[in-house]
N, C-alpha and C. Protein backbone atom coordinates (compact mmCIF):
# COMPACT_ATOMS: atom_id res chain seq x y z
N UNK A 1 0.07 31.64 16.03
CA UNK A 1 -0.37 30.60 16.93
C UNK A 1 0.37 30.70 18.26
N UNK A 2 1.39 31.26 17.97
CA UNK A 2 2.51 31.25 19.67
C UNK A 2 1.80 32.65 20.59
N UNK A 3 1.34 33.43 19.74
CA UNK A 3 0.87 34.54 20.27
C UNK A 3 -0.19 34.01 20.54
N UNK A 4 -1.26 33.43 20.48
CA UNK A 4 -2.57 33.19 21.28
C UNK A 4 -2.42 31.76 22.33
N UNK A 5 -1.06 31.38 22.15
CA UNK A 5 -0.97 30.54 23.19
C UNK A 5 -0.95 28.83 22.81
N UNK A 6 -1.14 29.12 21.89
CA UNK A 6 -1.40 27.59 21.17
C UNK A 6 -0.28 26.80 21.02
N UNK A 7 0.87 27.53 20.51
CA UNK A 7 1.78 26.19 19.97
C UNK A 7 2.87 27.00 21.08
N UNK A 8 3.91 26.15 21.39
CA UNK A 8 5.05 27.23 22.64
C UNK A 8 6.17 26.13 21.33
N UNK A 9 7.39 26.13 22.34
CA UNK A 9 9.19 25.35 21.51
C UNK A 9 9.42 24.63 22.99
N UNK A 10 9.56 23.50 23.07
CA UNK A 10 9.85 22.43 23.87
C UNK A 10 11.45 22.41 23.77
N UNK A 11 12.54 21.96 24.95
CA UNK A 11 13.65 22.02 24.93
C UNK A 11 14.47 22.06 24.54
N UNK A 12 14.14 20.93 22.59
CA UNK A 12 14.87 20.82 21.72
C UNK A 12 14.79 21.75 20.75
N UNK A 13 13.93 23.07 20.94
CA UNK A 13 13.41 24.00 19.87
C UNK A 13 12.65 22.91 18.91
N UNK A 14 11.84 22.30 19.11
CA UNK A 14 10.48 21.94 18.69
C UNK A 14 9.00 22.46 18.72
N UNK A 15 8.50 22.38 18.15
CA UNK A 15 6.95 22.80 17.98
C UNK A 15 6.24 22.38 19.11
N UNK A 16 5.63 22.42 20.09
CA UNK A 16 4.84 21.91 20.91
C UNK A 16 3.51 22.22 20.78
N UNK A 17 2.63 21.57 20.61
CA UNK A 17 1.27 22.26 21.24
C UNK A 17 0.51 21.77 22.51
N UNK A 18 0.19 23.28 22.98
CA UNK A 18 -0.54 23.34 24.57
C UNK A 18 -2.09 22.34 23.92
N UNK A 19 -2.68 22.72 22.93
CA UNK A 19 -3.79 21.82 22.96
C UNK A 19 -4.00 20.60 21.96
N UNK A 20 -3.99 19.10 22.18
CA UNK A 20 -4.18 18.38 21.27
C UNK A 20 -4.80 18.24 19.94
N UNK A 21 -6.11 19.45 20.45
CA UNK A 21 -7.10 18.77 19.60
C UNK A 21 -6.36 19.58 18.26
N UNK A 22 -6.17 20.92 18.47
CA UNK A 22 -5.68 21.51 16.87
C UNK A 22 -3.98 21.03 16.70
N UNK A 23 -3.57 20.12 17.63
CA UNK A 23 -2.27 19.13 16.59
C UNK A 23 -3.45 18.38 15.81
N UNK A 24 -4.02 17.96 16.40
CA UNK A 24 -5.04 16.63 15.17
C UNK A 24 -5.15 17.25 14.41
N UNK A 25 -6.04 18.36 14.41
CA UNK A 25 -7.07 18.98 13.32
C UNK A 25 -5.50 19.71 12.25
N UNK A 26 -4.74 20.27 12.57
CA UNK A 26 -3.57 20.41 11.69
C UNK A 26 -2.46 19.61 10.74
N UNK A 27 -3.15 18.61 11.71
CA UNK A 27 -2.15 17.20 11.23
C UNK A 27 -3.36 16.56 10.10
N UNK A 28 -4.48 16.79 10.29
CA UNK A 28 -5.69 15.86 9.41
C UNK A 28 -5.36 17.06 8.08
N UNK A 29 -5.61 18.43 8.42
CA UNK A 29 -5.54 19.30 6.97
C UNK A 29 -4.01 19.19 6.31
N UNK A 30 -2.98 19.03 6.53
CA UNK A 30 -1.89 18.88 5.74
C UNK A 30 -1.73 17.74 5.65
N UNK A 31 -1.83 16.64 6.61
CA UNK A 31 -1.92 15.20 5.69
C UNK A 31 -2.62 15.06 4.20
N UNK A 32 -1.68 14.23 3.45
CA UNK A 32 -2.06 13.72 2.30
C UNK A 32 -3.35 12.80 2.35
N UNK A 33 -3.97 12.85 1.83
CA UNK A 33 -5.24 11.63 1.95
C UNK A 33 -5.47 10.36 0.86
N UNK A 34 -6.00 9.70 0.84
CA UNK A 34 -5.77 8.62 -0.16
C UNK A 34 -6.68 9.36 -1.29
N UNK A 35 -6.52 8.22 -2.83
CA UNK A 35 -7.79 8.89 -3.34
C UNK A 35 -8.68 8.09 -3.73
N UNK A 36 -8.77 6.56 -3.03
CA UNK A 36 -9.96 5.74 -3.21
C UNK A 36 -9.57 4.44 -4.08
N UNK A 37 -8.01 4.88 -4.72
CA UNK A 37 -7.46 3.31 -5.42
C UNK A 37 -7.94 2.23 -4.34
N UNK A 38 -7.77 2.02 -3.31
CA UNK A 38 -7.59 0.63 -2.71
C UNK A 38 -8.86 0.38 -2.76
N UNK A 39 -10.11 1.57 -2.66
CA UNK A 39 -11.53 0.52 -2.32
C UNK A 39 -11.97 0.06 -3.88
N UNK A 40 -11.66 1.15 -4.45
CA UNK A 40 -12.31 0.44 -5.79
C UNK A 40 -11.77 -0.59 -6.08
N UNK A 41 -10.32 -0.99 -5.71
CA UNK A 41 -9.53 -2.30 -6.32
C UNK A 41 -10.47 -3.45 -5.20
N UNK A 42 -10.26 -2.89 -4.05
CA UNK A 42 -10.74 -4.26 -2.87
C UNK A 42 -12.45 -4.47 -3.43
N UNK A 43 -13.11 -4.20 -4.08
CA UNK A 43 -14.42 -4.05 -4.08
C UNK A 43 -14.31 -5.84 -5.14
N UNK A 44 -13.53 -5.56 -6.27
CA UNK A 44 -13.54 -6.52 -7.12
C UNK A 44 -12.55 -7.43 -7.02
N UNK A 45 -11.61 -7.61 -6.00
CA UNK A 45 -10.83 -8.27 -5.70
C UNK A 45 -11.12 -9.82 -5.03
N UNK A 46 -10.76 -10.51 -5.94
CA UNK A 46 -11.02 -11.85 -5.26
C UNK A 46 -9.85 -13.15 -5.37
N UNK A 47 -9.03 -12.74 -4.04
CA UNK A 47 -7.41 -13.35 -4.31
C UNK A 47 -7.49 -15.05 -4.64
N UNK A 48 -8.29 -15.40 -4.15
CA UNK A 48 -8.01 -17.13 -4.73
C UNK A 48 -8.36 -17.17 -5.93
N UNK A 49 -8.88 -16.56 -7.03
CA UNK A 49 -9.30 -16.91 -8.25
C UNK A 49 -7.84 -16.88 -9.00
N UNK A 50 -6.90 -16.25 -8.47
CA UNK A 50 -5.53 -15.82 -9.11
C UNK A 50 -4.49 -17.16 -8.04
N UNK A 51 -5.16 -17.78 -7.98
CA UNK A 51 -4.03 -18.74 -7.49
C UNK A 51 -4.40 -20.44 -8.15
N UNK A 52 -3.32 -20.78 -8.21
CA UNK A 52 -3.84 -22.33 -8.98
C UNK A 52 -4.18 -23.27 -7.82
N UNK A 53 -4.35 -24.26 -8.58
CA UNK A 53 -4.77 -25.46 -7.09
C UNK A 53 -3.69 -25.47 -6.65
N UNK A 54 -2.09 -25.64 -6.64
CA UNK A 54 -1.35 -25.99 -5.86
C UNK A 54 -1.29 -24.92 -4.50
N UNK A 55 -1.76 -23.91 -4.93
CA UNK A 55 -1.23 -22.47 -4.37
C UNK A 55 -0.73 -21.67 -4.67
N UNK A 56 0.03 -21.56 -6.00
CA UNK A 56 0.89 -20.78 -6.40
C UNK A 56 0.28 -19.25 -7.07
N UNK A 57 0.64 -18.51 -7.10
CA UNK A 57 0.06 -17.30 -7.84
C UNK A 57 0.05 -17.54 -9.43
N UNK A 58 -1.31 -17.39 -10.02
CA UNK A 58 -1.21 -17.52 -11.53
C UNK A 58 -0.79 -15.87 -11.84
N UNK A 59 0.33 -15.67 -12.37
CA UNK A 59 0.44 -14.44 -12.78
C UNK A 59 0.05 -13.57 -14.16
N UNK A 60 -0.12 -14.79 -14.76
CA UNK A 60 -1.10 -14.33 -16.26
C UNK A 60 -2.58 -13.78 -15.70
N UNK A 61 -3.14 -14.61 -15.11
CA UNK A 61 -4.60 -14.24 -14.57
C UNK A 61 -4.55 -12.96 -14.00
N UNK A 62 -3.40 -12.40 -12.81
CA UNK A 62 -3.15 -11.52 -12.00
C UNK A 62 -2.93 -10.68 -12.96
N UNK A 63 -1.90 -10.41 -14.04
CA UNK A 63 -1.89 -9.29 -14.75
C UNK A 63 -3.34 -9.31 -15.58
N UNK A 64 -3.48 -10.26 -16.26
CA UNK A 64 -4.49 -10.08 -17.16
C UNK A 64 -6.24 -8.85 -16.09
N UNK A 65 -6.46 -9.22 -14.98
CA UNK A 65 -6.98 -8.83 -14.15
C UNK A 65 -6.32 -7.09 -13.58
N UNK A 66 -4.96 -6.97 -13.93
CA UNK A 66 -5.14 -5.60 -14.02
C UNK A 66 -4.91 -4.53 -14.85
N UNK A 67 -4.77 -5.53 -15.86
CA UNK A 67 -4.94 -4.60 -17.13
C UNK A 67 -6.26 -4.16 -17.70
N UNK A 68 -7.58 -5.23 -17.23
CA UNK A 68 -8.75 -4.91 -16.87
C UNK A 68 -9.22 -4.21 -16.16
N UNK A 69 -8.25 -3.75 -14.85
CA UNK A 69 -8.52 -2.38 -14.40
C UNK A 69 -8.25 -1.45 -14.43
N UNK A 70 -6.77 -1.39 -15.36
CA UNK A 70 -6.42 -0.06 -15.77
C UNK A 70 -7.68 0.62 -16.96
N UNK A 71 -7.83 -0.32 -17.79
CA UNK A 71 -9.57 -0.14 -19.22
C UNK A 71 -10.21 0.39 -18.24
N UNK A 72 -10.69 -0.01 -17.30
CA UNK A 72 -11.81 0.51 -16.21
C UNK A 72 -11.40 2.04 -15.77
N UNK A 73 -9.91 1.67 -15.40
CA UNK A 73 -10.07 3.16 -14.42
C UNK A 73 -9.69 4.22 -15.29
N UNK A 74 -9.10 3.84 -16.18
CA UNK A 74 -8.68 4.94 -17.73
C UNK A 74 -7.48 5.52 -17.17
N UNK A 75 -7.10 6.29 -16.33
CA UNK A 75 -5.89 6.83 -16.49
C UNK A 75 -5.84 8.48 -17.27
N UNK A 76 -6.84 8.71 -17.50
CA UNK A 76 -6.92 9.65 -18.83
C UNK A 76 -6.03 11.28 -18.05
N UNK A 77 -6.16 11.15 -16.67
CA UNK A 77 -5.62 12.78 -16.55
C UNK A 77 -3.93 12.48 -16.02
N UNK A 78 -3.43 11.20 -16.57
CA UNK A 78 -2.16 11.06 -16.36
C UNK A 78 -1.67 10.36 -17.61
N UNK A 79 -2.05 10.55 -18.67
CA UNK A 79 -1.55 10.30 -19.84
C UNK A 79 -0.81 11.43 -20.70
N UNK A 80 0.45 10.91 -20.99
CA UNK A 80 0.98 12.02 -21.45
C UNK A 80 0.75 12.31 -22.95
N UNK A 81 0.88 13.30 -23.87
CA UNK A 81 0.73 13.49 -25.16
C UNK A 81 1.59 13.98 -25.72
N UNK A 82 1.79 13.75 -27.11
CA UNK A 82 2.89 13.75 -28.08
C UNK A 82 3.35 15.60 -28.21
N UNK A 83 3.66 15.22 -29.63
CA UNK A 83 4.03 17.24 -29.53
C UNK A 83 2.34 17.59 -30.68
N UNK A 84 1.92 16.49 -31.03
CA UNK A 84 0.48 16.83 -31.83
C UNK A 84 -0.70 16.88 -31.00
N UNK A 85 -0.74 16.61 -29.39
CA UNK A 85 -1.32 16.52 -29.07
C UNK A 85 -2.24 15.71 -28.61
N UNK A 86 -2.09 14.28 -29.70
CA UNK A 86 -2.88 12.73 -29.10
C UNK A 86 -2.18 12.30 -27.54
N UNK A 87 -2.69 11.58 -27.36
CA UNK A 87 -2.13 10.40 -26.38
C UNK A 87 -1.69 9.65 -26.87
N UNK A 88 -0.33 9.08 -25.81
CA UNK A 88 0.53 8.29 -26.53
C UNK A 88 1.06 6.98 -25.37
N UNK A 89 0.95 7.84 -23.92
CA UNK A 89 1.05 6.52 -22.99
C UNK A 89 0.96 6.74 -21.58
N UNK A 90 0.92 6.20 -20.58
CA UNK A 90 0.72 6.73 -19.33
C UNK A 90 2.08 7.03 -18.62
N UNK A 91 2.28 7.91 -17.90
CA UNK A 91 3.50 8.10 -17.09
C UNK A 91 3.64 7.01 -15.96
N UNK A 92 5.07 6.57 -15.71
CA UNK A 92 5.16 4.99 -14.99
C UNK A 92 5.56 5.37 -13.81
N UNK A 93 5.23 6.93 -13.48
CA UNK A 93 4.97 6.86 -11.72
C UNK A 93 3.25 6.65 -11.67
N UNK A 94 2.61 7.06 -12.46
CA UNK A 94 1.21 6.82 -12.24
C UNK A 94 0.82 4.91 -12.74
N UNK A 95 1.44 4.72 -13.41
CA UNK A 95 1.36 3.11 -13.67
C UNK A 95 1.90 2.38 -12.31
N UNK A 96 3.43 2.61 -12.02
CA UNK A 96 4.09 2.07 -10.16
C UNK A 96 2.89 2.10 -9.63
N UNK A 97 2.56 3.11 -9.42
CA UNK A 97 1.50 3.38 -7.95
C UNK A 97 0.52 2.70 -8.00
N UNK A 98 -0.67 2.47 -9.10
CA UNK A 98 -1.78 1.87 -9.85
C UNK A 98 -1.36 0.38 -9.06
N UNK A 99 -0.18 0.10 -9.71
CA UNK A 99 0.08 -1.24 -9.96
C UNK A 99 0.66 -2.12 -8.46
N UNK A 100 1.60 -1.54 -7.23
CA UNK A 100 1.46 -1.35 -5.89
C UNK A 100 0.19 -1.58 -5.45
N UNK A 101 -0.27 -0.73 -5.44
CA UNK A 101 -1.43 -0.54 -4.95
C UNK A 101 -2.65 -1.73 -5.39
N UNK A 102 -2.54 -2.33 -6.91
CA UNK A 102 -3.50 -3.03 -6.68
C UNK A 102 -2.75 -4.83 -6.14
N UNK A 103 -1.19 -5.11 -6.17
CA UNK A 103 -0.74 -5.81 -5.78
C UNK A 103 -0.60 -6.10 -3.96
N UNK A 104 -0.90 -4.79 -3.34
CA UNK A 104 -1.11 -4.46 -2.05
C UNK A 104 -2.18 -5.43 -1.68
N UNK A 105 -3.34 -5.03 -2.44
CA UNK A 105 -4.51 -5.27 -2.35
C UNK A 105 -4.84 -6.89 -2.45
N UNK A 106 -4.24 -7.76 -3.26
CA UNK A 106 -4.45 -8.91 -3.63
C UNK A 106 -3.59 -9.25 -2.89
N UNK A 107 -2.45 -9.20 -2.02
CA UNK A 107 -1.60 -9.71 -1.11
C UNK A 107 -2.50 -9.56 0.19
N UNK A 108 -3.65 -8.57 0.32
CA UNK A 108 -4.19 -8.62 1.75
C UNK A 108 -4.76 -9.81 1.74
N UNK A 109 -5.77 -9.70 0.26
CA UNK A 109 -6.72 -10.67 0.32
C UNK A 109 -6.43 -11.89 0.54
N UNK A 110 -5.64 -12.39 0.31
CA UNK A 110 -5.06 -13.94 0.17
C UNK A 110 -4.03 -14.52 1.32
N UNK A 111 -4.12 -12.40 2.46
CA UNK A 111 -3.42 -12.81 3.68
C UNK A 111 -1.72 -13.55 3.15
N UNK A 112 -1.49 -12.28 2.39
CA UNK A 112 0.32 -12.99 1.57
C UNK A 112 0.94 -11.46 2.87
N UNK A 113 2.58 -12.02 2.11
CA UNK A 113 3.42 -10.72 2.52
C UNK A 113 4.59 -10.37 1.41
N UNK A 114 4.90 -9.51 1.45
CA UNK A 114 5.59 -8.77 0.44
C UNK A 114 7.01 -8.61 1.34
């Protein structure tokens, strides 16, 4: 890329590039991308049903509601298996993230902050 002119080293020995558009287009292909948790969660998300009359968060309802979406979304290519081979439980970086993510989601809706 330095040979056709594209990227040069700016003062601090940094990367520079002479043209914007392929920083974007380089920056869009090695960025990570989402993989659609938030719309499927925001699709069925409806934050006041999880709050009582006073206001408070019902948190039985709130879990109960995503343990209904873990049944839904299955989990199946992040479940780990025994030494026989069944399934036996999900790995709890893939549960964190699930579970973030759908708490993200019900904090937009209801306009909360974390």
């Amino acid at each position: 890329m330095h040979t056709n002119g594209l990227i040069t080293w700016d003062k601090n020995y940094l990367i520079e590039f002479w043209v914007p558009l392929y920083q974007k287009k380089l920056f869009y292909t090695f960025y990570s991308y989402t993989n659609g948790e938030s719309s499927r969660i925001s699709i069925t998300m409806i934050g006041y049903h999880y709050l009582t009359e006073s206001g408070r968060i019902d948190f039985d309802k709130l879990i109960d509601k995503y343990k209904n979406h873990i049944r839904e979304r299955s989990f199946r290519a992040y479940r780990e298996k025994d030494e026989n081979g069944k399934f036996k439980s999900i790995r709890e970086a893939a549960t964190m993230y699930s579970f973030e993510t759908f708490i993200s989601i019900f904090l937009q809706d209801i306009e909360g902050k974390s």
